[in-house]
N, C-alpha and C. Protein backbone atom coordinates (compact mmCIF):
# COMPACT_ATOMS: atom_id res chain seq x y z
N UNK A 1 119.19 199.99 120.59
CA UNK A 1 119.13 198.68 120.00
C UNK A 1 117.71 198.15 120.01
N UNK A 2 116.85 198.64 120.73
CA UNK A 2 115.85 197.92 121.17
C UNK A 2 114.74 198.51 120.22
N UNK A 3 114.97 199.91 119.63
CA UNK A 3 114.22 200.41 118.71
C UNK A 3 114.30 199.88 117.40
N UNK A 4 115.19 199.75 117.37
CA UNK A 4 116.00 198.87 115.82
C UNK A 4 115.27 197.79 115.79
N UNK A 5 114.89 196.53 116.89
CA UNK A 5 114.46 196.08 116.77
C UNK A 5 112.79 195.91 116.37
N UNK A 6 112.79 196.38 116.97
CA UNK A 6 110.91 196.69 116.54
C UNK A 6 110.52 197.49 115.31
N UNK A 7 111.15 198.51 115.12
CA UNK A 7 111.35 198.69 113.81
C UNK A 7 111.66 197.57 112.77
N UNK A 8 112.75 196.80 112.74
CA UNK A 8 112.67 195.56 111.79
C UNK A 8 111.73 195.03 111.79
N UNK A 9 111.22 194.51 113.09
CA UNK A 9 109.93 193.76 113.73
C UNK A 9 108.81 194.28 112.90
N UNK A 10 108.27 195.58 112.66
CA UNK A 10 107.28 196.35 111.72
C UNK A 10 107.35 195.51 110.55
N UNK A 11 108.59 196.17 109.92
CA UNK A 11 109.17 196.12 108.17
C UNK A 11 108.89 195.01 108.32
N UNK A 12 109.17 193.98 108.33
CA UNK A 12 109.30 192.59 108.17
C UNK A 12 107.56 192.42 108.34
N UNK A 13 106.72 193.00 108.91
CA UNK A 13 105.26 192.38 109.85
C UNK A 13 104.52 192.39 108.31
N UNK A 14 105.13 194.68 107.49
CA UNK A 14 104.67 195.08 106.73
C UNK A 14 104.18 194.08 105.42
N UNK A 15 106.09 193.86 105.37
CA UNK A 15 106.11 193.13 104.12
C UNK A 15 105.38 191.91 103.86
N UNK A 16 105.49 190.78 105.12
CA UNK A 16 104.23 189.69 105.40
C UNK A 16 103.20 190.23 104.60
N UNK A 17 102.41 190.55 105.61
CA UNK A 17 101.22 191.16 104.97
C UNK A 17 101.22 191.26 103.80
N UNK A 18 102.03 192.62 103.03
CA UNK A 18 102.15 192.89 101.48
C UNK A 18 102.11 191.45 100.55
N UNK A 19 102.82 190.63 100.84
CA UNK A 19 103.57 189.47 100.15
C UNK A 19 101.93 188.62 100.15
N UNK A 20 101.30 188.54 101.71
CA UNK A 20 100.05 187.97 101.47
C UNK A 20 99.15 188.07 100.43
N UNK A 21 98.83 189.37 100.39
CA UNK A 21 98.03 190.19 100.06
C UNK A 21 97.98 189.90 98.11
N UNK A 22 99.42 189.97 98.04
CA UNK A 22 99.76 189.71 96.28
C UNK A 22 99.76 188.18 96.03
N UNK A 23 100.20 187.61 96.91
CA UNK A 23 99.60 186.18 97.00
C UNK A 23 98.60 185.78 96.80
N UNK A 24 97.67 186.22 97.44
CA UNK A 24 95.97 186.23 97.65
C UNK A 24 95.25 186.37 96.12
N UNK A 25 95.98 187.63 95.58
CA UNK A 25 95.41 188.10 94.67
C UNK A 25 95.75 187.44 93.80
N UNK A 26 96.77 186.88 93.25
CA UNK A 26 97.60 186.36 92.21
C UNK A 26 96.93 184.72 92.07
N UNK A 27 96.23 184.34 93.42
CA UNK A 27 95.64 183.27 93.80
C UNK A 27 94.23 183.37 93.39
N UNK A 28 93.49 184.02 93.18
CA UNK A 28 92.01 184.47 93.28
C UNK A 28 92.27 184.91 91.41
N UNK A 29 92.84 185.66 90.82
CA UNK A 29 93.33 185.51 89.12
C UNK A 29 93.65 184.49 88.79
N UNK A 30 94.49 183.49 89.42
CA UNK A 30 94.63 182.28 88.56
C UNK A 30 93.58 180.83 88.61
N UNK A 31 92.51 181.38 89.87
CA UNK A 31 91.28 180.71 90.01
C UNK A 31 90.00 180.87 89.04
N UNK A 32 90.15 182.25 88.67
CA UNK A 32 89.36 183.24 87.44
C UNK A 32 89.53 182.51 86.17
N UNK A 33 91.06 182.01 86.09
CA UNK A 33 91.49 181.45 84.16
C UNK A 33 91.29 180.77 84.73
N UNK A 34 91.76 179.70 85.63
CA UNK A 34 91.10 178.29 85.88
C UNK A 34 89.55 178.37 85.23
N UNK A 35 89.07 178.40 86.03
CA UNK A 35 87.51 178.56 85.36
C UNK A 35 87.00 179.04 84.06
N UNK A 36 87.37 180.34 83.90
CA UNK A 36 87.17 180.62 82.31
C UNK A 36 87.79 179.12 81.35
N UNK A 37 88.79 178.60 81.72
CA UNK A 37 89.08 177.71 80.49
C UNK A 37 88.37 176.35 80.67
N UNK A 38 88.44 176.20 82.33
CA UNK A 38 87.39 175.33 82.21
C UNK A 38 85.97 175.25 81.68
N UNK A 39 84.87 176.49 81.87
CA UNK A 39 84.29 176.85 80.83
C UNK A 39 84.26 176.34 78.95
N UNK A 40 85.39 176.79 78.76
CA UNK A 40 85.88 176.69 77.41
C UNK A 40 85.77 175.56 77.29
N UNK A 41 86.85 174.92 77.82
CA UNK A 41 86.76 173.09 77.80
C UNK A 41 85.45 172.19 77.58
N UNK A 42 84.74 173.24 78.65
CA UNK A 42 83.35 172.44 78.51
C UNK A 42 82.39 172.65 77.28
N UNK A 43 82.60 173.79 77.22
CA UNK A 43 81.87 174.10 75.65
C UNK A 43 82.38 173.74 74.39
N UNK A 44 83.64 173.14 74.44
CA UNK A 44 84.41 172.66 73.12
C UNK A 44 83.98 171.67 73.23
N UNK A 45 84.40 170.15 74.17
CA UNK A 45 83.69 169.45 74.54
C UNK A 45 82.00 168.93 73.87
N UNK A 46 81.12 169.66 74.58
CA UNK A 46 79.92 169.47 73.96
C UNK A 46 79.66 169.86 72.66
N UNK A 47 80.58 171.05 71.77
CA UNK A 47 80.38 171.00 70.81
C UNK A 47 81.30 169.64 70.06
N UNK A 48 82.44 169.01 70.68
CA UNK A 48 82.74 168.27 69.45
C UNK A 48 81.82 166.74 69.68
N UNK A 49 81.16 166.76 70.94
CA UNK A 49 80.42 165.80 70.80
C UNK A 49 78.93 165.79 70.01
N UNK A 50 78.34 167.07 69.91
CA UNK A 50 77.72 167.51 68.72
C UNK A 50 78.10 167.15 67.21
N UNK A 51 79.15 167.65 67.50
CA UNK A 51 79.84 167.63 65.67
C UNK A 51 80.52 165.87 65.72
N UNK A 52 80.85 164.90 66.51
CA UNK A 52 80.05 163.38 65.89
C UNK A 52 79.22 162.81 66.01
N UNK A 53 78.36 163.86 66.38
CA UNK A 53 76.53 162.92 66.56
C UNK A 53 76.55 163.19 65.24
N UNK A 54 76.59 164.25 64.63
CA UNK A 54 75.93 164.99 63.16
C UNK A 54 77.05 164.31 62.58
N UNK A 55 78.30 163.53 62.29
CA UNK A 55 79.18 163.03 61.21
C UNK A 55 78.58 161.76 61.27
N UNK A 56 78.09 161.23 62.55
CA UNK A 56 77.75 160.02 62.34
C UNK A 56 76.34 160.16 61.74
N UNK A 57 75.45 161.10 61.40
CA UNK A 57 73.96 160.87 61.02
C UNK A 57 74.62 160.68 59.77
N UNK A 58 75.40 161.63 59.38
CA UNK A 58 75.75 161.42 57.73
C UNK A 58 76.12 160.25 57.30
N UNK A 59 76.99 159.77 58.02
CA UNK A 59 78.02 158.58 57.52
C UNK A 59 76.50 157.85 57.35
N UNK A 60 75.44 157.58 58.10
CA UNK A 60 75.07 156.21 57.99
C UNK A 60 73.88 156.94 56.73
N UNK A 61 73.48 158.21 56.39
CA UNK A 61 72.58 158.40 55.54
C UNK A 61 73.52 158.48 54.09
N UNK A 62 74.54 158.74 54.07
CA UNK A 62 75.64 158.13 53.48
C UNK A 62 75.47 156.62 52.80
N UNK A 63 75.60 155.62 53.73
CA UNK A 63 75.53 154.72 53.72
C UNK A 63 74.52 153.81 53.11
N UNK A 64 72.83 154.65 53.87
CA UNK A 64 71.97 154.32 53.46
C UNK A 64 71.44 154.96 51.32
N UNK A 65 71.59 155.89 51.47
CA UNK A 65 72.23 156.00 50.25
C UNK A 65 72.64 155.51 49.37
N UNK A 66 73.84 154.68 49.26
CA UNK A 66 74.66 154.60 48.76
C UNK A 66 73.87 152.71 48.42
N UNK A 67 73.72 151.80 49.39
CA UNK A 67 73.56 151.00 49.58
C UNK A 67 71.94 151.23 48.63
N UNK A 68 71.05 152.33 49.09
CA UNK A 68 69.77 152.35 47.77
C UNK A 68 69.96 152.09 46.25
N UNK A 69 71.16 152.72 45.93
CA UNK A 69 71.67 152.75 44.75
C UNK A 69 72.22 151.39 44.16
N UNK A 70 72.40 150.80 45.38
CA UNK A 70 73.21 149.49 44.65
C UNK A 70 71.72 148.52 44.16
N UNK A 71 71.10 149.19 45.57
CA UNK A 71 69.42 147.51 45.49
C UNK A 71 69.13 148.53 43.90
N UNK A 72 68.63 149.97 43.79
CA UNK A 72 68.07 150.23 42.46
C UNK A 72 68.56 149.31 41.08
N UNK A 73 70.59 149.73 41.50
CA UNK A 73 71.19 149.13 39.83
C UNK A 73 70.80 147.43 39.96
N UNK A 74 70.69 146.82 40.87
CA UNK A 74 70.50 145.48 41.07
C UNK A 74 69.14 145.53 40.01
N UNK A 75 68.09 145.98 40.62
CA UNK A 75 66.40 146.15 40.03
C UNK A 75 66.72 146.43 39.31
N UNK A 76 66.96 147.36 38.36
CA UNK A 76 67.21 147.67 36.71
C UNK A 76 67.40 146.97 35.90
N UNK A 77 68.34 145.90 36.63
CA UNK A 77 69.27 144.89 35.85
C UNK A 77 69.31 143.21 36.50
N UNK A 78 67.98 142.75 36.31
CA UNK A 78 68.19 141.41 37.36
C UNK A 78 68.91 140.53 37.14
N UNK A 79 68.89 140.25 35.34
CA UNK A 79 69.92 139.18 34.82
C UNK A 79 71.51 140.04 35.21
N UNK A 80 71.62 140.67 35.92
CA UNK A 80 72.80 141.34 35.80
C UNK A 80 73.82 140.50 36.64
N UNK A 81 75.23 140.39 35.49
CA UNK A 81 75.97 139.30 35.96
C UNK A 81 77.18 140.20 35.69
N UNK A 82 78.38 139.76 36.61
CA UNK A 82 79.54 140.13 35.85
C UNK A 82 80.24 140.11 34.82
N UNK A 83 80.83 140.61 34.41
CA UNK A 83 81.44 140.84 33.05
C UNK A 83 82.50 139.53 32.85
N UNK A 84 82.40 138.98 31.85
CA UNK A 84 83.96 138.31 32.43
C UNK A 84 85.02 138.54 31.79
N UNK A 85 85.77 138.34 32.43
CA UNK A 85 87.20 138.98 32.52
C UNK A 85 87.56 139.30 31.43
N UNK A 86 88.82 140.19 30.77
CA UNK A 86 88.80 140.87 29.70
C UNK A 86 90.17 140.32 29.47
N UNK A 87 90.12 139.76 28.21
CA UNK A 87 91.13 138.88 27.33
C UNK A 87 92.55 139.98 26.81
N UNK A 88 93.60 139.55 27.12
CA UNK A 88 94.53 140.59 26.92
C UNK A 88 95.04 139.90 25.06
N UNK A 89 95.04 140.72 24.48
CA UNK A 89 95.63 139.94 22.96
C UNK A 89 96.69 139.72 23.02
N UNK A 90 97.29 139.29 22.12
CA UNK A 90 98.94 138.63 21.80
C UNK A 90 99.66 140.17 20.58
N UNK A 91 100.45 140.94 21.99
CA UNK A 91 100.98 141.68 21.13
C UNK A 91 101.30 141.46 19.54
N UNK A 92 100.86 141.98 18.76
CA UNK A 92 101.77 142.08 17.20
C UNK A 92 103.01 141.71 17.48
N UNK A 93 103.61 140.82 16.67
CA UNK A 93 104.62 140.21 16.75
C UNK A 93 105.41 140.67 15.38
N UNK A 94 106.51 141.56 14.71
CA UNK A 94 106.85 141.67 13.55
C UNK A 94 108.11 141.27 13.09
N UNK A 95 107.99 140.87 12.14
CA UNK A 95 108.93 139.40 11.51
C UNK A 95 110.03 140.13 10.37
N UNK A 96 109.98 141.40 10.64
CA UNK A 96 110.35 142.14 9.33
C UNK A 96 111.74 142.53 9.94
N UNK A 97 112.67 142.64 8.98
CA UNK A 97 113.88 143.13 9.19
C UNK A 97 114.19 144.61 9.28
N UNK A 98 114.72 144.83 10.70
CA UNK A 98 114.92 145.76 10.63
C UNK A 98 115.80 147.37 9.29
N UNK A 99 115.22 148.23 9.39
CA UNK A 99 115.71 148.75 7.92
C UNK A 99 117.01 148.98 7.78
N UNK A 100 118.23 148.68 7.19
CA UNK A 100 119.30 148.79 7.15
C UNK A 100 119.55 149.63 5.72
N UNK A 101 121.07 150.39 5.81
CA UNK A 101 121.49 151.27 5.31
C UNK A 101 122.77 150.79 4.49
């Protein structure tokens, strides 16, 4: 009986260990993707904060742009006034009898 015991006593010491061991490892790989994606994260990150520094240069050269064009048509045209409003006519009205048979 007493061998039995220590024998279990082993198996059981073995398996500890083993169980550690894949533990350890399985622990030390999922520290590896931790990091790699953190990595990633960080480099997506700085690139999308890149990519709205550069949407915002546009928007405002965009802007500036756009806003040149208006001061130019202004200068071209100083008496330039609005149009006024556009007169709708009085549909044709027809007085004629319809053609009968």
């Amino acid at each position: 009986m007493k061998n039995v015991h220590i024998v279990l006593t082993v198996i059981l010491g073995v398996a500890l260990i083993a169980s550690l061991i894949m533990w350890r490892k399985t622990q030390r790989d999922l520290q590896q993707q931790l990091h790699a994606v953190t990595e990633a994260n960080n480099t997506l990150r700085g690139t999308l904060g890149e990519l709205t520094v550069a949407i915002t240069k546009k928007d405002r050269e965009i802007d500036r742009l756009y806003g040149g064009c208006k001061e130019e048509e202004e200068q071209a045209r100083p008496n330039f006034q609005s149009l006024p409003p556009q007169r709708n006519p009085r549909p044709s009205v027809s007085h004629k009898k319809p053609f009968s048979t």
